[in-house]
Protein backbone atom coordinates (compact mmCIF):
# COMPACT_ATOMS: atom_id res chain seq x y z
CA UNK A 1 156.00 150.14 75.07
CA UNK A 2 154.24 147.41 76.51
CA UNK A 3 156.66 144.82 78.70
CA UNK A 4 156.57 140.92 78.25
CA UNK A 5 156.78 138.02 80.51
CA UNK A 6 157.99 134.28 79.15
CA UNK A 7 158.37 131.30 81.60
CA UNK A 8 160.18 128.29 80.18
CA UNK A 9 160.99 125.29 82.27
CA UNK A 10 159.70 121.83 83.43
CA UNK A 11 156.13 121.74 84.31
CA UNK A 12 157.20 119.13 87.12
CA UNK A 13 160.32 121.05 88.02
CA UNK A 14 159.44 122.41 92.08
CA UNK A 15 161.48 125.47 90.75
CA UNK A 16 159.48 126.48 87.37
CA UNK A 17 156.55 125.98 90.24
CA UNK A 18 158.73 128.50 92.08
CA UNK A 19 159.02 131.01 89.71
CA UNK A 20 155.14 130.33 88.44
CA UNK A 21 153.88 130.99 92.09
CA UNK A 22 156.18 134.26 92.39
CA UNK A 23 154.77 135.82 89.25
CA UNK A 24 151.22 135.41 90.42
CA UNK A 25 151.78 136.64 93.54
CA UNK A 26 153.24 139.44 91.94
CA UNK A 27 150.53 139.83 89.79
CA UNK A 28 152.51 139.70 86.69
CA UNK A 29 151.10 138.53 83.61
CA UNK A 30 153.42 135.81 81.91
CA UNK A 31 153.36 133.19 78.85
CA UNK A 32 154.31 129.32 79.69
CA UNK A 33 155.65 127.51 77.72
CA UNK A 34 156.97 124.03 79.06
CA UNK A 35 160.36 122.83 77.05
CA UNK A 36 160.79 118.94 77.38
CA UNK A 37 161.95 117.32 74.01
CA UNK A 38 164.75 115.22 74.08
CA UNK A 39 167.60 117.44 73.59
CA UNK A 40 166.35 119.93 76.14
CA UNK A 41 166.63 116.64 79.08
CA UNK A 42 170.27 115.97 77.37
CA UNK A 43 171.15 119.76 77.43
CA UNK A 44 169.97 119.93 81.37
CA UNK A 45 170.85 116.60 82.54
CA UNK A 46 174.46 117.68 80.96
CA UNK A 47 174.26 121.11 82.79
CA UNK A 48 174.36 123.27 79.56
CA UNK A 49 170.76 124.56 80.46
CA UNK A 50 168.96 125.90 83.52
CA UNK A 51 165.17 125.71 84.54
CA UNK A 52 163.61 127.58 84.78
CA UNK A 53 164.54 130.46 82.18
CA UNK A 54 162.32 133.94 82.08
CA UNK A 55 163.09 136.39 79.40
CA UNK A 56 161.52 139.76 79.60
CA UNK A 57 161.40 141.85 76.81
CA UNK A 58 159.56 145.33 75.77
CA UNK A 59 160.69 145.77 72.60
CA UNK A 60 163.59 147.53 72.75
CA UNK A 61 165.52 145.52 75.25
CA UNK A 62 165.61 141.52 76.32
CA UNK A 63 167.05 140.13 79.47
CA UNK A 64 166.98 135.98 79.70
CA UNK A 65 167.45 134.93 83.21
CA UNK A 66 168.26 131.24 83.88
CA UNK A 67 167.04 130.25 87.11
CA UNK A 68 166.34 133.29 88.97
CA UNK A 69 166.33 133.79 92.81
CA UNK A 70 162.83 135.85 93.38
CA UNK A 71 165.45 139.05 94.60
CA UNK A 72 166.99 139.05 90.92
CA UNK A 73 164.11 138.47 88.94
CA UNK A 74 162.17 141.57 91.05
CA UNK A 75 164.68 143.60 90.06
CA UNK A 76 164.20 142.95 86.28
CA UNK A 77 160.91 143.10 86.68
CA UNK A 78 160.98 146.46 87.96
CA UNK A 79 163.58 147.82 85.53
CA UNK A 80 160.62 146.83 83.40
CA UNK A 81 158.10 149.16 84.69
CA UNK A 82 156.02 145.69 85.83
CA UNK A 83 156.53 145.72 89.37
CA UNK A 84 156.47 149.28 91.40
CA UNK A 85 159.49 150.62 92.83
CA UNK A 86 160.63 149.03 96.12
């Protein structure tokens, strides 16, 4: 079963950028899709959210990740089967 790649965040966040530049230079092939309505800035300007968010999912399993370090999200990526082993 075929693994997928989401990015939510900012567009202008320097850490969705981040994230964005990891996954290319990865080579991983990922959706964006930028959350800014108006509850989403109350939610993060309160704290309750974190940007950027990636959720991998193949199916059978989902893991959401708010605000990854590039360490943690290589490691989902390659329980995944989307990045080799290390």
């Amino acid at each position: 079963m075929r693994s997928e790649v989401t990015l939510y965040g900012d567009g202008s966040s320097w850490e969705t950028e981040r994230i964005r530049h990891h996954l290319d230079l990865r080579g991983v092939p990922y959706s964006f899709v930028p959350f800014l309505s108006d509850e989403d800035e109350r939610a993060l300007a309160r704290g309750e959210r974190s940007t950027p968010r990636v959720h991998v999912s193949n199916g059978r399993k989902t893991r959401l990740l708010g605000a990854p370090n590039e360490t943690a999200l290589d490691v989902v990526l390659r329980s995944y089967g989307l990045l080799p082993a290390a």
